[in-house]
Protein backbone atom coordinates (compact mmCIF):
# COMPACT_ATOMS: atom_id res chain seq x y z
CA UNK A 1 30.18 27.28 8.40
CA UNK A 2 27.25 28.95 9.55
CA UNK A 3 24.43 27.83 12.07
CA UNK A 4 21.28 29.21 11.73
CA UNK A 5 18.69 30.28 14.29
CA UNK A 6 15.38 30.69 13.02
CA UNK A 7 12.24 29.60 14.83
CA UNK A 8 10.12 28.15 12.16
CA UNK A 9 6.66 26.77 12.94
CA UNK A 10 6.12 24.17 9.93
CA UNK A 11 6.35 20.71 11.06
CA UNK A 12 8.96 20.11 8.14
CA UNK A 13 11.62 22.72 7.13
CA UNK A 14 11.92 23.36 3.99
CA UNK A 15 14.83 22.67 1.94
CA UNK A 16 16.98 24.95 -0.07
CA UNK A 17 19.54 26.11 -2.20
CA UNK A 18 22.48 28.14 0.11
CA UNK A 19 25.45 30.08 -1.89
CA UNK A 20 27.18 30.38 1.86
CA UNK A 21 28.49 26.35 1.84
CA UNK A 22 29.27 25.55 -1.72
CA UNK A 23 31.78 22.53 -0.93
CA UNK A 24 30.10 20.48 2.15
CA UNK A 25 32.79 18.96 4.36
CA UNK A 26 31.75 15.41 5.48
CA UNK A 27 32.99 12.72 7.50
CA UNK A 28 32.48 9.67 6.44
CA UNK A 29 31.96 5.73 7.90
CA UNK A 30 31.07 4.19 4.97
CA UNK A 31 30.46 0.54 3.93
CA UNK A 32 29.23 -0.37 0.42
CA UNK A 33 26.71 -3.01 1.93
CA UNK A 34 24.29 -1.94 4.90
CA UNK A 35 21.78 -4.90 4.85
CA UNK A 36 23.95 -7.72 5.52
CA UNK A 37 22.31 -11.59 5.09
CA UNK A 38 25.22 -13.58 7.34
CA UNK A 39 27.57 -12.84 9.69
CA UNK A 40 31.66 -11.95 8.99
CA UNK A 41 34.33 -9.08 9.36
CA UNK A 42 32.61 -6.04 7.38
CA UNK A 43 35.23 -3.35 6.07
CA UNK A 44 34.90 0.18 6.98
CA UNK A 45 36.48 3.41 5.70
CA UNK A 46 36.67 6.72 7.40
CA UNK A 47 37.33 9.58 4.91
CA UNK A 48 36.73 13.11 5.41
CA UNK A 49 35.57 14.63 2.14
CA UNK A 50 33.61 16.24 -0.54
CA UNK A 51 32.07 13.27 -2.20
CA UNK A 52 29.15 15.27 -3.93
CA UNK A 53 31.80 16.91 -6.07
CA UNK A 54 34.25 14.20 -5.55
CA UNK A 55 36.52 16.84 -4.49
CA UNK A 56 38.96 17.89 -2.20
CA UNK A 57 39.68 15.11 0.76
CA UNK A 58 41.15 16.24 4.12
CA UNK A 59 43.56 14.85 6.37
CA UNK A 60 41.64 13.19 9.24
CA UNK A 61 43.90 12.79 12.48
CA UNK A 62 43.30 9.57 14.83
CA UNK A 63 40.05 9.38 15.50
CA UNK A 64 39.37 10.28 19.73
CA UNK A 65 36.39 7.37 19.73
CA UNK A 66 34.85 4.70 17.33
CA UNK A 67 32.42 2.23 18.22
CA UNK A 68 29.38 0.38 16.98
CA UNK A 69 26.21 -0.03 19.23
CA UNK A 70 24.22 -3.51 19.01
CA UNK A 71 21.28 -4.09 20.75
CA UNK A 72 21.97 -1.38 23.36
CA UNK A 73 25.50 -2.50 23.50
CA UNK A 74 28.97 -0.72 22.47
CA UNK A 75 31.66 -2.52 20.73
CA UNK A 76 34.89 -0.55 20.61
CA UNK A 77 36.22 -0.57 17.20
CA UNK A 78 39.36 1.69 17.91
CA UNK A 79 41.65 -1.56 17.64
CA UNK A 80 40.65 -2.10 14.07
CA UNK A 81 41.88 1.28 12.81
CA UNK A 82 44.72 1.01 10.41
CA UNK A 83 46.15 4.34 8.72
CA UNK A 84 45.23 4.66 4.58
CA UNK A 85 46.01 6.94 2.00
CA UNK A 86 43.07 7.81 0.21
CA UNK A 87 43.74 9.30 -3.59
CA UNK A 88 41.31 11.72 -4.15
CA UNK A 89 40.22 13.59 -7.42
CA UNK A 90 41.95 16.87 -6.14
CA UNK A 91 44.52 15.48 -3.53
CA UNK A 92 45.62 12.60 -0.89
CA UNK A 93 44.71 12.44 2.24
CA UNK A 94 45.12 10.58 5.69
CA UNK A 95 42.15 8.10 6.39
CA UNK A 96 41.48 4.89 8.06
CA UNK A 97 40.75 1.63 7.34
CA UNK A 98 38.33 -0.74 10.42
CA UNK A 99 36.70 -3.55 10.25
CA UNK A 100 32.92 -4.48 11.62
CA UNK A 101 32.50 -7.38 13.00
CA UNK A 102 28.53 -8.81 12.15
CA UNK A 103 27.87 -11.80 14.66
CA UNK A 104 24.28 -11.39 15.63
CA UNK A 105 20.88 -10.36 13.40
CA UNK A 106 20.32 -6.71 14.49
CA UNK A 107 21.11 -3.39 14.04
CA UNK A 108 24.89 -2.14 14.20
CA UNK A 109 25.16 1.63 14.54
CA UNK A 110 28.79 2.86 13.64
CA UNK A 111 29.68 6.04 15.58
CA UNK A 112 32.72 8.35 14.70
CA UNK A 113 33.93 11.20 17.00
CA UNK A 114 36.66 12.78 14.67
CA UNK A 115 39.17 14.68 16.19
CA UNK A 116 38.87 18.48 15.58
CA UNK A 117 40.03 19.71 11.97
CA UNK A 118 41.22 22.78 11.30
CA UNK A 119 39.64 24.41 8.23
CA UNK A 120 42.60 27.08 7.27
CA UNK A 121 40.06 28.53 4.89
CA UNK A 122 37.75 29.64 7.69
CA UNK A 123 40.15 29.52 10.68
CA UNK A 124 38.05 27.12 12.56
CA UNK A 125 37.79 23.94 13.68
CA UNK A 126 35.00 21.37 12.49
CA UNK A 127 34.23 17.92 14.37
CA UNK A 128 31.67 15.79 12.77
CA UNK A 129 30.21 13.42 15.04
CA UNK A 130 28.98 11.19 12.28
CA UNK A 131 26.60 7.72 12.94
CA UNK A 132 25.89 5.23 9.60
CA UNK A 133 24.30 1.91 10.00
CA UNK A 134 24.45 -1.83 8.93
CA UNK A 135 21.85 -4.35 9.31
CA UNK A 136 21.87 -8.00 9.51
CA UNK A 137 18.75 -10.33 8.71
CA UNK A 138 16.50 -7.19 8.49
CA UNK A 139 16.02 -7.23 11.98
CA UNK A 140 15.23 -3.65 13.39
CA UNK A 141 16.64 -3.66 17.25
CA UNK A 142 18.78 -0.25 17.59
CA UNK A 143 17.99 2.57 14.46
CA UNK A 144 15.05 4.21 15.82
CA UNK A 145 16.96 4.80 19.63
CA UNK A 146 19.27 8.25 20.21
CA UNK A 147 22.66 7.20 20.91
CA UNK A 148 23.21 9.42 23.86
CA UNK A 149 25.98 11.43 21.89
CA UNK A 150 26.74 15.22 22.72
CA UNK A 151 24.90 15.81 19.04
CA UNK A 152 23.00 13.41 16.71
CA UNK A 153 20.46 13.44 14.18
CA UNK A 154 18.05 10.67 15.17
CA UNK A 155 16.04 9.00 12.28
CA UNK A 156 12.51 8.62 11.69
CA UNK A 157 12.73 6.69 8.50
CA UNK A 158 14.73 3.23 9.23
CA UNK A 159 17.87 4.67 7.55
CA UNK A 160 19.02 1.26 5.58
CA UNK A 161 16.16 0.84 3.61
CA UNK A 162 14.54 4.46 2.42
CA UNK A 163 12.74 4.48 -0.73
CA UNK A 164 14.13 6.52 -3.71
CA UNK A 165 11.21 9.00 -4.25
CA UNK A 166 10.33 9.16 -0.46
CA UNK A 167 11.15 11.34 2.38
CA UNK A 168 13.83 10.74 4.87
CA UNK A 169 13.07 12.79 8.20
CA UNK A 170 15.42 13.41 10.33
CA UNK A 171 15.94 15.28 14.18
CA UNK A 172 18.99 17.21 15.30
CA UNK A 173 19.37 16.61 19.04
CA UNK A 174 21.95 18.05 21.48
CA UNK A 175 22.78 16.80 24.83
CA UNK A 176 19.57 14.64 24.11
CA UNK A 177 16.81 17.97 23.61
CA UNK A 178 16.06 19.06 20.06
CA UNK A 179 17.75 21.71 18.39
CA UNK A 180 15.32 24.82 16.61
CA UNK A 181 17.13 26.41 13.90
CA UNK A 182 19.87 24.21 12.83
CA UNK A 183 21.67 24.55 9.01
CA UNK A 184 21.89 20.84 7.44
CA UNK A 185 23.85 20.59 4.81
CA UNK A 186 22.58 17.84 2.37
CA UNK A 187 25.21 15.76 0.61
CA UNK A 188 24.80 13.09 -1.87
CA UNK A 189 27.94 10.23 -2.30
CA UNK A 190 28.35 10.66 -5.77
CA UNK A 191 31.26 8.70 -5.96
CA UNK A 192 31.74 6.04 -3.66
CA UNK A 193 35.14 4.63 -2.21
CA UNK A 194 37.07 2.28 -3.82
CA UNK A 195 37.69 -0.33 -0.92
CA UNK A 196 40.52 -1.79 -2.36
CA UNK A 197 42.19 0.88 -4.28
CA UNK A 198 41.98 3.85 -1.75
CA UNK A 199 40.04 6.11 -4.48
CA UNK A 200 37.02 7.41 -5.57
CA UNK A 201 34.93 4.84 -7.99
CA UNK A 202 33.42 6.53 -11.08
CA UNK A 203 30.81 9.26 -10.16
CA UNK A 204 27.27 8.98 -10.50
CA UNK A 205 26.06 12.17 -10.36
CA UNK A 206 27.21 16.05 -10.71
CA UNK A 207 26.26 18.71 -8.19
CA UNK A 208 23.22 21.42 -8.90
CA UNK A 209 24.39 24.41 -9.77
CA UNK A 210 23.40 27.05 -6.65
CA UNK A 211 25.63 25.65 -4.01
CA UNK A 212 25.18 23.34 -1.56
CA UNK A 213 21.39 21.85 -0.34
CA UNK A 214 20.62 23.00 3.12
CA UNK A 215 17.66 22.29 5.45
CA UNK A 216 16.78 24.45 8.36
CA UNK A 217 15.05 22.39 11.44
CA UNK A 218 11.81 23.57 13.21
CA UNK A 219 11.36 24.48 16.47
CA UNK A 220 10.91 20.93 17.52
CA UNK A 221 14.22 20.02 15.59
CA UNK A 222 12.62 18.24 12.99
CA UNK A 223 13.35 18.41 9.29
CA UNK A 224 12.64 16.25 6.28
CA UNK A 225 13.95 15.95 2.61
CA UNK A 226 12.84 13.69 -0.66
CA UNK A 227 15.14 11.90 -1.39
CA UNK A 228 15.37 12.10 -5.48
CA UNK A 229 17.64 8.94 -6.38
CA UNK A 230 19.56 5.73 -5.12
CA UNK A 231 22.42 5.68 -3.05
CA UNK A 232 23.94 7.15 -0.08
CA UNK A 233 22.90 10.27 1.65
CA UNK A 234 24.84 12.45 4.46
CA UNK A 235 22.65 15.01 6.56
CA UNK A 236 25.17 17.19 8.42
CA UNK A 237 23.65 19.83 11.32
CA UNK A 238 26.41 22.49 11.54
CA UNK A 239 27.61 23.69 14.80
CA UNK A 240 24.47 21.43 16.39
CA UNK A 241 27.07 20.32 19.20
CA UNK A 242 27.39 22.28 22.84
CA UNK A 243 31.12 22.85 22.05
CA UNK A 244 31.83 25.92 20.44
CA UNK A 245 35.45 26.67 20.74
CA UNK A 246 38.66 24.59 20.27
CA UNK A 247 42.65 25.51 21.13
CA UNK A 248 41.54 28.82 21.16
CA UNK A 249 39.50 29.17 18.00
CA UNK A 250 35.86 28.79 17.26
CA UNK A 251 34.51 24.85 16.83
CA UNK A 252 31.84 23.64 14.71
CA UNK A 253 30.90 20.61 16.23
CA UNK A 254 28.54 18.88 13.24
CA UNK A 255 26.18 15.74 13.81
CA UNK A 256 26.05 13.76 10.38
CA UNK A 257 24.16 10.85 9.77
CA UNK A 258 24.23 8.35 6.52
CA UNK A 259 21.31 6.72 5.33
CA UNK A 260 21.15 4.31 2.11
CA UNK A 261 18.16 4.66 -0.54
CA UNK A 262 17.06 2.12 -3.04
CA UNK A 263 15.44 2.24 -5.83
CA UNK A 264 12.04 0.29 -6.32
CA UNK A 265 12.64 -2.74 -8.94
């Protein structure tokens, strides 16, 4: 995985086709329902895939935190986590199974910090710092705040409820400042979890041909992308994070967000 350093003026960056990250890596917290009507124990699965090309899953060790924030408050979820075997296309892998529990209307931001992975084929380490959100009673109280995480991608667009045919914007922050330059890899969930059977459900769409899509942020850290059809959508700034080495080998230390688009009925 590459990062990127190019000072680019345009308020947007634009997006692109990249040969250099053909199979996107991405850590997933995923829920099939984000905008929740009454309260109750909300199932969570974190995978660490390739669910564009519902490919290859990897193993993903315990993770070192994972939490929701509510209102400005964090609710450790690290008691819920119960080992899985998720069944990919390609291969098994280790995962997790959590649980959410919705009490009050609000916002509930689900945080992940992974431990480090070792990609053999690049003889690095990634860590994907990953946020996704649920919402009760369509009350807006925590989407639009930074988390205060060593890397994030903050939304501008409320991320539950984005328009198929719109723009999601998106900046990558550090240590709280904004980061010029950054490579986002663009993934779309093709084929969603299975949360009873531990496997992939049918896909719904095939990747472009070209590699993966990749967005470079401007100088301010800002970067936006239309957003084409329905479903779920993974922005992942590579190497965004202010840790760049791990036991001795280089880290990529990612910040991914999921948002959810729907389509206009």
């Amino acid at each position: 995985m590459i990062l990127r350093k190019l000072g680019l003026g345009a308020l947007c960056a634009a997006t692109m086709l990249s040969p250099l990250t053909a199979q996107a890596h991405f850590q997933l917290a995923y829920t099939p329902e984000v905008n929740l009507e009454k309260s109750g124990d909300v199932p969570v699965k974190l995978i660490f895939w390739h669910p564009f090309e519902n490919g290859h899953a990897m193993d993903m060790g315990e993770p070192l935190e994972f939490y929701a924030i509510h209102r400005g408050e964090k609710i450790d979820l690290k008691d819920t986590l119960k080992p899985i075997t998720f069944s990919g296309s390609e291969n098994e892998a280790a995962a997790y199974d959590a649980t959410l529990s919705v009490k009050r209307s609000g916002d509930y931001v689900l945080v992940v910090e992974p431990a480090p992975y070792y990609e053999e084929s690049e003889d690095i380490f990634i860590q994907q710092i990953t946020k996704s959100y649920v919402s009760r009673s369509e009350i807006p109280t925590d989407w639009m705040e930074p988390q205060g995480l060593v890397t994030e991608i903050l939304p501008l667009n409320r991320p539950t409820n984005i328009v198929a045919g719109s723009t999601f914007t998106g900046r990558v922050l550090a240590e709280g400042k904004p980061v010029a330059g950054a490579e986002i890899e663009i993934e779309y969930m093709a084929a969603e979890p299975d949360m009873v059977e531990n496997k992939p459900t049918e896909p719904k769409a095939s990747p472009m041909p070209g590699g993966a899509l990749v967005a470079i942020s401007d100088e301010n850290g800002y970067f936006t992308f239309g957003i084409p059809k329905a479903g779920f959508w993974g922005f992942a700034a590579l190497g965004s994070g202010p840790a760049k080495e791990h036991a001795g080998k280089e880290l990529s230390q990612d910040a991914v967000i999921w948002v959810r688009a729907y389509d206009v009925e």
